[in-house]
N, C-alpha and C. Protein backbone atom coordinates (compact mmCIF):
# COMPACT_ATOMS: atom_id res chain seq x y z
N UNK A 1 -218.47 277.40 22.65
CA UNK A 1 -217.96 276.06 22.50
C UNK A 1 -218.98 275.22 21.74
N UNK A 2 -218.32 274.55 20.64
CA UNK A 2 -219.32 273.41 20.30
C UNK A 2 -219.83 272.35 21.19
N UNK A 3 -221.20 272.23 21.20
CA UNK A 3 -221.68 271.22 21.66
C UNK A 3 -220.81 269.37 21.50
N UNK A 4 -220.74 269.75 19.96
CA UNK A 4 -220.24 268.10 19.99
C UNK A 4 -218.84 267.67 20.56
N UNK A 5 -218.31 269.15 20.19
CA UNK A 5 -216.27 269.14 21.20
C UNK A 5 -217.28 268.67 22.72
N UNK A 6 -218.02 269.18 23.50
CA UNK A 6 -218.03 269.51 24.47
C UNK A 6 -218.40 267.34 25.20
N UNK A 7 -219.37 267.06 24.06
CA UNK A 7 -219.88 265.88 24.57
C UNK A 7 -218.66 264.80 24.09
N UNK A 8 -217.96 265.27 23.20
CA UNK A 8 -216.56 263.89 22.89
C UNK A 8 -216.12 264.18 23.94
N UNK A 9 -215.15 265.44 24.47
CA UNK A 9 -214.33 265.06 25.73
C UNK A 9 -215.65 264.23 27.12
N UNK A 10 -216.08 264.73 27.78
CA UNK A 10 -217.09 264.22 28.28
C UNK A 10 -217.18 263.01 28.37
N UNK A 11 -217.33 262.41 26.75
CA UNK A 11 -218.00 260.75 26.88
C UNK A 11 -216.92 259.51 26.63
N UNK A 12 -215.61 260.16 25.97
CA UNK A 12 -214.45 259.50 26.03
C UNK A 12 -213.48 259.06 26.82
N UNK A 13 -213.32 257.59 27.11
CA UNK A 13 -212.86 257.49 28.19
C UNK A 13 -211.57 257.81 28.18
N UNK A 14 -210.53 258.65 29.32
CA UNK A 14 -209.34 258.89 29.24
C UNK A 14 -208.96 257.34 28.27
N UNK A 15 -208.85 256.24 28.89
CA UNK A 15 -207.93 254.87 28.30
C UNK A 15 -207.89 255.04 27.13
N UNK A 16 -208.61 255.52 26.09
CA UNK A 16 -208.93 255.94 25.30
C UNK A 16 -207.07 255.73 23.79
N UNK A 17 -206.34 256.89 24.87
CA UNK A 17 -205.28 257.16 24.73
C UNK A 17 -204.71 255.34 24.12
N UNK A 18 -204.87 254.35 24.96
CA UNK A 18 -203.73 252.95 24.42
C UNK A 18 -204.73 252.87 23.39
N UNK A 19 -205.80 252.80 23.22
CA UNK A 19 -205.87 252.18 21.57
C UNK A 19 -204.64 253.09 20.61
N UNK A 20 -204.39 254.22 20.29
CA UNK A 20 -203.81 255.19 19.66
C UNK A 20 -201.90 254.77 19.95
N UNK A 21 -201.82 254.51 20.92
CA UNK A 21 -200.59 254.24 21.78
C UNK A 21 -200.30 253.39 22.85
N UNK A 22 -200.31 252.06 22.46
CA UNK A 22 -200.20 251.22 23.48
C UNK A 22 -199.31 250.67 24.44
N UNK A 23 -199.32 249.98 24.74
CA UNK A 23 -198.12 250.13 26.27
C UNK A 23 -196.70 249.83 25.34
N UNK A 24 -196.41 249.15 24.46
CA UNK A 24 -195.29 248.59 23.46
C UNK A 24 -194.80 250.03 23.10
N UNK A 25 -195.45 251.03 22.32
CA UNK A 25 -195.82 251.90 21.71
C UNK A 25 -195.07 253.07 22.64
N UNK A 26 -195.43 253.14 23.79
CA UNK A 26 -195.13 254.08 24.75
C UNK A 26 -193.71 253.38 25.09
N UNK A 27 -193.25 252.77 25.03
CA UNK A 27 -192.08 251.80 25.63
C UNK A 27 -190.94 252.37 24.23
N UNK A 28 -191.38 252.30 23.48
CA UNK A 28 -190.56 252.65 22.30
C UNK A 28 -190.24 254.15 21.90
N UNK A 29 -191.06 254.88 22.68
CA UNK A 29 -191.16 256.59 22.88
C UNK A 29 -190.02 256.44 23.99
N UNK A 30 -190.57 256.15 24.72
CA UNK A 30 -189.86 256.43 25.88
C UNK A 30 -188.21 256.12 25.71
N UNK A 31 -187.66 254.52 25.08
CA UNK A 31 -186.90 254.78 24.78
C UNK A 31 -185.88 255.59 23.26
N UNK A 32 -186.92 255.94 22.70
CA UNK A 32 -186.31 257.11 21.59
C UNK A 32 -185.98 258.53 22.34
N UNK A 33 -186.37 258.59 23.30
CA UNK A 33 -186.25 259.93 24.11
C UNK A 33 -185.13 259.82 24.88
N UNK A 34 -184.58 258.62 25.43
CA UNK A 34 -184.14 258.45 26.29
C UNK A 34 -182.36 258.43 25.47
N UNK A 35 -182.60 257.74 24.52
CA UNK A 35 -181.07 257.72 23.39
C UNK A 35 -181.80 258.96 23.04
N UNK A 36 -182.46 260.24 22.36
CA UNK A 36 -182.36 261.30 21.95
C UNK A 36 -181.82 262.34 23.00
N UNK A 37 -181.45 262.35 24.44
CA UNK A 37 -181.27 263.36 25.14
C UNK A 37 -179.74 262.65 25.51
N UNK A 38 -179.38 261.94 24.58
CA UNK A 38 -177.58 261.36 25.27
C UNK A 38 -177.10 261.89 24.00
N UNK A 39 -177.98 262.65 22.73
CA UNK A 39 -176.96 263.26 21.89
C UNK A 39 -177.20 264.74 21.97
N UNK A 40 -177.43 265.33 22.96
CA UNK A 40 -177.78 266.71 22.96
C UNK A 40 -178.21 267.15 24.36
N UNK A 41 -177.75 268.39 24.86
CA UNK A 41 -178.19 268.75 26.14
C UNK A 41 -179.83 269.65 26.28
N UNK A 42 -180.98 269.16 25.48
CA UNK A 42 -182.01 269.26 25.67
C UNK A 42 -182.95 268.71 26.49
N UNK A 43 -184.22 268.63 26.81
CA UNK A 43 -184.94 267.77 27.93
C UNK A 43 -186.19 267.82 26.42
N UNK A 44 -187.27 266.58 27.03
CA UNK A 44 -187.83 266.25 25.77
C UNK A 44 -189.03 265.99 26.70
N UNK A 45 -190.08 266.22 26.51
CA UNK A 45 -191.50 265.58 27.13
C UNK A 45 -192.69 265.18 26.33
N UNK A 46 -193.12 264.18 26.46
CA UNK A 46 -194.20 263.65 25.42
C UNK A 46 -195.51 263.50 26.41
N UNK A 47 -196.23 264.11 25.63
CA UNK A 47 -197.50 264.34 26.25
C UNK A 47 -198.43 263.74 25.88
N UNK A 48 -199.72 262.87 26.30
CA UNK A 48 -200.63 262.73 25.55
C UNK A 48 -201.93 262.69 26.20
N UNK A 49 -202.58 263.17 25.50
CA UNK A 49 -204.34 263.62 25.88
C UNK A 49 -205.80 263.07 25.75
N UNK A 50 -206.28 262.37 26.10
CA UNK A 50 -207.61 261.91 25.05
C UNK A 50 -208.40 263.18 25.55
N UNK A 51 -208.89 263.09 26.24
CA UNK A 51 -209.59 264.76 26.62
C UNK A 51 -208.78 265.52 27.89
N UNK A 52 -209.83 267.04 27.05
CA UNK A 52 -209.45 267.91 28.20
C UNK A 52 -210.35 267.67 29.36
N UNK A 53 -209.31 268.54 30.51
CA UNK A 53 -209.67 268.37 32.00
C UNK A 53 -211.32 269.18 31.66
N UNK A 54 -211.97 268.79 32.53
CA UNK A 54 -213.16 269.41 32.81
C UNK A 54 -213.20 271.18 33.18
N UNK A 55 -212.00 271.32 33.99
CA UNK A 55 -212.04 273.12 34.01
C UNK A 55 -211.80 273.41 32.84
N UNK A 56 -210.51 273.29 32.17
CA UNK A 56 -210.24 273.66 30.91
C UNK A 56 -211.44 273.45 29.63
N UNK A 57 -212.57 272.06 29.14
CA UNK A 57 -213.34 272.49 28.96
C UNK A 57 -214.46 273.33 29.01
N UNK A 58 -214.53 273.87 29.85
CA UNK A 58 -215.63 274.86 30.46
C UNK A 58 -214.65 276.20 29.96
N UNK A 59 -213.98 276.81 30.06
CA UNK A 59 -213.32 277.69 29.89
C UNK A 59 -213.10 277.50 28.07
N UNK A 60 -213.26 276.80 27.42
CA UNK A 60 -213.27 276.55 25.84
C UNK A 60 -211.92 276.48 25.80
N UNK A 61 -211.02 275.91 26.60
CA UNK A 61 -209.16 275.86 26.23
C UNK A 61 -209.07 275.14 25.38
N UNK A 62 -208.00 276.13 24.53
CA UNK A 62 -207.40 275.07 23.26
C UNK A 62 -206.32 274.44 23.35
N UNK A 63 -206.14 273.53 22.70
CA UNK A 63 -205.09 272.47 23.27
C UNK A 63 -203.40 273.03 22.61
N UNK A 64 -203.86 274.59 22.26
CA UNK A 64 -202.30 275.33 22.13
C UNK A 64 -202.52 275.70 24.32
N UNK A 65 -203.25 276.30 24.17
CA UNK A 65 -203.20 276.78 25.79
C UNK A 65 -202.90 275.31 26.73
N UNK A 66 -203.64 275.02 26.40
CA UNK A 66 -203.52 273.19 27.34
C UNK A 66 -201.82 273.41 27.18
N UNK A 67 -201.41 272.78 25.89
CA UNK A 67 -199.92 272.82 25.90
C UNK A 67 -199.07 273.53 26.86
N UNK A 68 -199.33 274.87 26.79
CA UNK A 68 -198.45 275.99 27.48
C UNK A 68 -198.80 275.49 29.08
N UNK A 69 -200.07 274.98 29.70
CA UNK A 69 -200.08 275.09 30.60
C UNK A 69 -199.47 273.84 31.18
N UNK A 70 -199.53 272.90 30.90
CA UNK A 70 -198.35 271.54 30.84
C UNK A 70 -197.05 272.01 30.84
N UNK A 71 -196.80 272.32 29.72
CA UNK A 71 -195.60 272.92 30.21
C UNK A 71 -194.75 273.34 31.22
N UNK A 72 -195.74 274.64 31.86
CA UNK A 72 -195.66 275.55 33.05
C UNK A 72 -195.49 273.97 33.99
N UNK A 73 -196.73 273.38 34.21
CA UNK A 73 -196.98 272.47 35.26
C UNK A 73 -195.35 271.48 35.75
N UNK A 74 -195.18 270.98 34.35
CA UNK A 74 -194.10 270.29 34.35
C UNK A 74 -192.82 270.61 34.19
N UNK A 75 -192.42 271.83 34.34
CA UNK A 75 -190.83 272.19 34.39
C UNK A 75 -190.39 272.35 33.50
N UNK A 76 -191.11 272.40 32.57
CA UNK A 76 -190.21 272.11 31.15
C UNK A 76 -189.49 273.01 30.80
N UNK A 77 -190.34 273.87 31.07
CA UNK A 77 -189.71 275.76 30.98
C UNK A 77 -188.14 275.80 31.72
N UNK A 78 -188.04 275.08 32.86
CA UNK A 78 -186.90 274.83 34.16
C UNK A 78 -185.67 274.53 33.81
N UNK A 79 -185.33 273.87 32.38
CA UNK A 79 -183.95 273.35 31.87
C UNK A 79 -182.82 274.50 32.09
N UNK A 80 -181.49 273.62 32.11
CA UNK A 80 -180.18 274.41 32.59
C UNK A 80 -180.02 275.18 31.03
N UNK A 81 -180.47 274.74 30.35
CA UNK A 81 -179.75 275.70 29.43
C UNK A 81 -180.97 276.43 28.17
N UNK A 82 -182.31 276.36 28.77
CA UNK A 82 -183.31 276.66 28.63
C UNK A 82 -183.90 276.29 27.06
N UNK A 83 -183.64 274.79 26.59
CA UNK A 83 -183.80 274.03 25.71
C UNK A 83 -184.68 272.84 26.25
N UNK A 84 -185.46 273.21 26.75
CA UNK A 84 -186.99 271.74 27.32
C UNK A 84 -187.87 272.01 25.66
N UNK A 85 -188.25 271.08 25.31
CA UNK A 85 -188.89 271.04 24.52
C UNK A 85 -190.51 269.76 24.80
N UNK A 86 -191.63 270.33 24.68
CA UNK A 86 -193.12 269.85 25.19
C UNK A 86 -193.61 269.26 23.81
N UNK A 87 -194.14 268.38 23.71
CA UNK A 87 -194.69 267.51 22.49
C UNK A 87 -195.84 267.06 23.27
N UNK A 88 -197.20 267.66 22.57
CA UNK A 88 -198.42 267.15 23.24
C UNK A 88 -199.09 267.16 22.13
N UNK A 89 -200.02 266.00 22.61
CA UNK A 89 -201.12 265.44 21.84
C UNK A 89 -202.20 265.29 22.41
N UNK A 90 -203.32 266.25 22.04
CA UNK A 90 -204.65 266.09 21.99
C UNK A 90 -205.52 265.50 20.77
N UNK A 91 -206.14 263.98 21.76
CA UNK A 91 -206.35 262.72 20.66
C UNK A 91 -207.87 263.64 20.00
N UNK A 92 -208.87 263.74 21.27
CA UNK A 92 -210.02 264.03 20.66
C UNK A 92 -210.37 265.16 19.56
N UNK A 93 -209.56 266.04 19.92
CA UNK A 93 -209.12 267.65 19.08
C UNK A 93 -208.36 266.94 17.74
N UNK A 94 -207.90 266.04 17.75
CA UNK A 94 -206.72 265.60 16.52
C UNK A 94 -205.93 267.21 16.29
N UNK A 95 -205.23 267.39 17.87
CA UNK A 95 -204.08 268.16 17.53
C UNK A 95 -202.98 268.05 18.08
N UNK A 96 -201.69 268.70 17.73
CA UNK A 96 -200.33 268.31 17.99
C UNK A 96 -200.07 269.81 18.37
N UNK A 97 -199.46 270.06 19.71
CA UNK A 97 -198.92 271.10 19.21
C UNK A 97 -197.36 270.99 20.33
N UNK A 98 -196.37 271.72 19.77
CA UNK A 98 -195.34 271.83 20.67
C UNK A 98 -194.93 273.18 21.01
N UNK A 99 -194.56 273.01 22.42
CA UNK A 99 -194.10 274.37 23.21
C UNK A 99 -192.81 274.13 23.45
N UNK A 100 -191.79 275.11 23.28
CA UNK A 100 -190.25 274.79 23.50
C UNK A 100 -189.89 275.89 23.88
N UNK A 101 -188.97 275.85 25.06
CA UNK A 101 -187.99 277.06 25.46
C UNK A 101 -187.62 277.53 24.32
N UNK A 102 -187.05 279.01 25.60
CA UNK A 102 -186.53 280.19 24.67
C UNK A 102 -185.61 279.79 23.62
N UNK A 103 -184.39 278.96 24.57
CA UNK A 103 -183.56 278.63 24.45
C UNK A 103 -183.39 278.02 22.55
N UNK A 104 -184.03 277.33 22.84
CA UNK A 104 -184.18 276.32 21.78
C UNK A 104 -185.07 276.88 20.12
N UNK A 105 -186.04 277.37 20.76
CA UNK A 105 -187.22 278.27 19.60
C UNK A 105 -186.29 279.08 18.59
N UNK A 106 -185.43 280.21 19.69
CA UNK A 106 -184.68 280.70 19.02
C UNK A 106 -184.21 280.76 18.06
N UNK A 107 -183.55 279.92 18.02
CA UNK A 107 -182.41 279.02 16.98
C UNK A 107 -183.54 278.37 15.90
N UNK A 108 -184.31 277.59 16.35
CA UNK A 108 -185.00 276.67 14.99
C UNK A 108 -186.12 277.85 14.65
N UNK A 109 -187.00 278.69 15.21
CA UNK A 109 -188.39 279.12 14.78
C UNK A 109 -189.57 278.65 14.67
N UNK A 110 -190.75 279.58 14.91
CA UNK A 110 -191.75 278.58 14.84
C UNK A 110 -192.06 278.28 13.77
N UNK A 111 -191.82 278.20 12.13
CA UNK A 111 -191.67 277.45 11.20
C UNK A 111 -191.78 276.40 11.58
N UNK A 112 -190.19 276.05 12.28
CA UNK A 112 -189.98 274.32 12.08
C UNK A 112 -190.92 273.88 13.05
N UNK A 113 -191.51 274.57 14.12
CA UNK A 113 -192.20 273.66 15.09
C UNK A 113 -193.55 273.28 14.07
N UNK A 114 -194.13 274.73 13.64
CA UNK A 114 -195.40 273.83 12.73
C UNK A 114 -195.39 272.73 11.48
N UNK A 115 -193.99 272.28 11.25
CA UNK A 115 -194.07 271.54 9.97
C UNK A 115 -193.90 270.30 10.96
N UNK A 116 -193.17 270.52 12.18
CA UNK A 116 -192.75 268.98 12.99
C UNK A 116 -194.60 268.63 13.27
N UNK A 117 -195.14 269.62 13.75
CA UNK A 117 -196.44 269.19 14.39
C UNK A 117 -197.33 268.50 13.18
N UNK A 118 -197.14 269.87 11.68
CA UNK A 118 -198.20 269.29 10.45
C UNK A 118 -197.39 267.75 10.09
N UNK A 119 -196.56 267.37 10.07
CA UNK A 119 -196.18 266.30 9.85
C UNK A 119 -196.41 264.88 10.48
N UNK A 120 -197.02 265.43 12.03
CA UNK A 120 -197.27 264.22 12.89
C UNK A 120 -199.19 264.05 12.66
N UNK A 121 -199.63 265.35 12.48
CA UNK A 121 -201.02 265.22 12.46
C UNK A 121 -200.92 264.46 10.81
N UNK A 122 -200.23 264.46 10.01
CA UNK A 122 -200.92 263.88 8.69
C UNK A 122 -200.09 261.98 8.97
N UNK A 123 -199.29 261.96 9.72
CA UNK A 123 -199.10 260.40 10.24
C UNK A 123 -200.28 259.89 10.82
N UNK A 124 -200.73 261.04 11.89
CA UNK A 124 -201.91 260.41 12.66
C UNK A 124 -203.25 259.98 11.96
N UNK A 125 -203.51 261.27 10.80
CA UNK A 125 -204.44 261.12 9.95
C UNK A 125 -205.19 259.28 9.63
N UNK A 126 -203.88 258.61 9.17
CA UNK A 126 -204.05 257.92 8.56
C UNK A 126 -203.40 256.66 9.48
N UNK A 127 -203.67 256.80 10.77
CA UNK A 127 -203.71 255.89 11.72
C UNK A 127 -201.81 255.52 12.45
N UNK A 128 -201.05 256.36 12.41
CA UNK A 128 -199.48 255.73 12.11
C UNK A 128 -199.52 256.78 13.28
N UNK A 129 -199.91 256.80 14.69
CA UNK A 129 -199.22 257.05 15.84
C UNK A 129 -197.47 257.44 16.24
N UNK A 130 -197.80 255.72 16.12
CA UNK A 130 -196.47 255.36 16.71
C UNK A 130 -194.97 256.13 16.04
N UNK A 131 -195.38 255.51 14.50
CA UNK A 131 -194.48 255.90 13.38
C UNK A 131 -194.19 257.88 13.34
N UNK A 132 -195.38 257.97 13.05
CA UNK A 132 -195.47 259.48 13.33
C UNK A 132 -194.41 260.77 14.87
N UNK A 133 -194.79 259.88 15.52
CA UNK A 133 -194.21 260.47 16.90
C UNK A 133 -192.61 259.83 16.68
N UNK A 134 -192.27 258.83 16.72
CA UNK A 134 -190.92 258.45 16.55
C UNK A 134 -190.28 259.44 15.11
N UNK A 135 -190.63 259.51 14.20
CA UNK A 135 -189.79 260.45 13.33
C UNK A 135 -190.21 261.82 13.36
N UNK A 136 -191.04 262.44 14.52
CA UNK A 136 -190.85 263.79 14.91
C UNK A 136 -190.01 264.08 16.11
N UNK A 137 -189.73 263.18 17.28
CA UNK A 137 -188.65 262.99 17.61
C UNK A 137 -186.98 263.04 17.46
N UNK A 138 -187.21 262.43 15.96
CA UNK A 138 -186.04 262.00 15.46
C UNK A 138 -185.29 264.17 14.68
N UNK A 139 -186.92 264.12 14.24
CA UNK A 139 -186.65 266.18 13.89
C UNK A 139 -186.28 266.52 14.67
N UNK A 140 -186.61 266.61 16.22
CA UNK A 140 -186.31 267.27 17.02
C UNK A 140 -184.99 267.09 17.73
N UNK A 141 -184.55 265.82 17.78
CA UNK A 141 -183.33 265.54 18.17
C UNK A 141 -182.36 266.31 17.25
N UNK A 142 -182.30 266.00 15.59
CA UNK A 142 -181.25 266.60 15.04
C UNK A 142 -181.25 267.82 15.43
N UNK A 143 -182.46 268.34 15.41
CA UNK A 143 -182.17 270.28 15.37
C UNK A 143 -181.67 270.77 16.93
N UNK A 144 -181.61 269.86 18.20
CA UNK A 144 -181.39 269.80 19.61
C UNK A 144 -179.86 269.58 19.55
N UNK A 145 -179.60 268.36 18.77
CA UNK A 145 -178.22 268.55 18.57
C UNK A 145 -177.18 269.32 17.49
N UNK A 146 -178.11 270.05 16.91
CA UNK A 146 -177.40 270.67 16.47
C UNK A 146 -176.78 272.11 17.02
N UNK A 147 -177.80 272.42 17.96
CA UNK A 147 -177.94 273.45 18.48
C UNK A 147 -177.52 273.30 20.12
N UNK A 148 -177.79 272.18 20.36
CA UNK A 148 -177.49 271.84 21.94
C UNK A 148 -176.45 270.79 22.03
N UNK A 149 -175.43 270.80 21.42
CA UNK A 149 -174.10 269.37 21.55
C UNK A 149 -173.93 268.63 22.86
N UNK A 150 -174.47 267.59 22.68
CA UNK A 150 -173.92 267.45 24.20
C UNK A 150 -172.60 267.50 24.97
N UNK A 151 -172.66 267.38 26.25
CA UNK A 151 -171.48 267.94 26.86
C UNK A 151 -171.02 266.49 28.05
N UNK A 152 -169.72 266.71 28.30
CA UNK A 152 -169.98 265.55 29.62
C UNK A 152 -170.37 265.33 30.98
N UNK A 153 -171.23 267.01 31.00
CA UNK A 153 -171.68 266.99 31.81
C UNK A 153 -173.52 266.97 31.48
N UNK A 154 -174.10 265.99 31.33
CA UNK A 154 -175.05 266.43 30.74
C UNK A 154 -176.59 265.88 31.69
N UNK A 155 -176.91 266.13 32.28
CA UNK A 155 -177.64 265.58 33.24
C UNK A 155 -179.27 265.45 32.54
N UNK A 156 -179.87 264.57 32.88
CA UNK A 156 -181.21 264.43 32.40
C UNK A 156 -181.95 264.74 34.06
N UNK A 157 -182.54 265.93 33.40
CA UNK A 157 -183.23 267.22 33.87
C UNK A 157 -184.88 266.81 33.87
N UNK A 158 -185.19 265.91 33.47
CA UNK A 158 -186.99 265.71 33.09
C UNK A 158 -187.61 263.92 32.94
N UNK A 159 -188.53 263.56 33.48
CA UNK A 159 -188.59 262.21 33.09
C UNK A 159 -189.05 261.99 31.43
N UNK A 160 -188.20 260.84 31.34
CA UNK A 160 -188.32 260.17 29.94
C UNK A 160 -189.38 259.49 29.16
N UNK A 161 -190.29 259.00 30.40
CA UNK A 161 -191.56 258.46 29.91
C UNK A 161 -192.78 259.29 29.13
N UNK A 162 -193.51 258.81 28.65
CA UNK A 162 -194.49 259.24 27.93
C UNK A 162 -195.33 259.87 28.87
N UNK A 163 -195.68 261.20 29.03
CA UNK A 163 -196.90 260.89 30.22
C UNK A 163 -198.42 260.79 29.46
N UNK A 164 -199.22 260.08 30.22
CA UNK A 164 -201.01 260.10 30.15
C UNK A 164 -201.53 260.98 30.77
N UNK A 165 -202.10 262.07 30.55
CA UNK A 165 -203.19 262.22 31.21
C UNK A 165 -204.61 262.25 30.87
């Protein structure tokens, strides 16, 4: 492990996260997620990171593993029709990565997941958070509904909010 990865997570304070995404910011995720899962029977989770946990640093986890293990943690894997899709962001790493059911991968590939992710890291690049995450959303919704129509029975399976950790 690099020393300097090791002393950013370390010396950064979680809060870290609202400069990048602030409470407005998260309010506007939350509701793009919330109209994105009333046009498609997918579940959607937004993740975000300023550092890793202290075990996971020590162990050198990368924030593809972090991902998967969020995932696991949070159910995402659990959807009725096995279309959960994980959107996490690790601020200090400046990485994006997404984990999505079987269900769902299937159908799109991991192609489209790395152009949704390279597309949010070159928003972030240049400071556009907010902007960035709302029109990778907006990717993910079309390809959810295209693939997942919603139905009238369609239950929201996952919370809508942004989570911090």
């Amino acid at each position: 492990m690099r020393l300097s990865r090791l002393v950013q997570h370390l010396v950064i304070p979680g809060w870290w996260v609202l400069r990048a995404f602030p409470k407005s910011a998260l309010r506007r995720i939350e509701q793009a997620i919330t109209a994105s899962e009333r046009s498609h029977q997918g579940e959607l989770r937004f993740v975000v990171e300023a550092n890793l946990p202290l075990p996971g640093l020590l162990h050198d986890q990368t924030p593809r593993q972090r991902a998967t293990e969020l995932f696991a943690q949070l159910g995402v894997w659990d959807t009725e029709h096995n279309s959960g899709v994980l959107i996490y962001l690790q601020l200090i790493d400046h990485c994006v990565e997404i984990v999505a059911d079987r269900g769902i991968h299937l159908r799109v590939g991991e192609g489209f997941w790395r152009a949704v992710c390279g597309r949010m890291e070159m928003a972030f690049r240049v400071g556009q958070y907010e902007s960035g995450s709302l029109r990778a959303l907006d990717e993910i919704t079309r390809a959810l509904a295209e693939h997942f129509p919603t139905s009238a029975d369609n239950p929201d399976e996952l919370p809508n909010a942004p989570l911090i950790c």
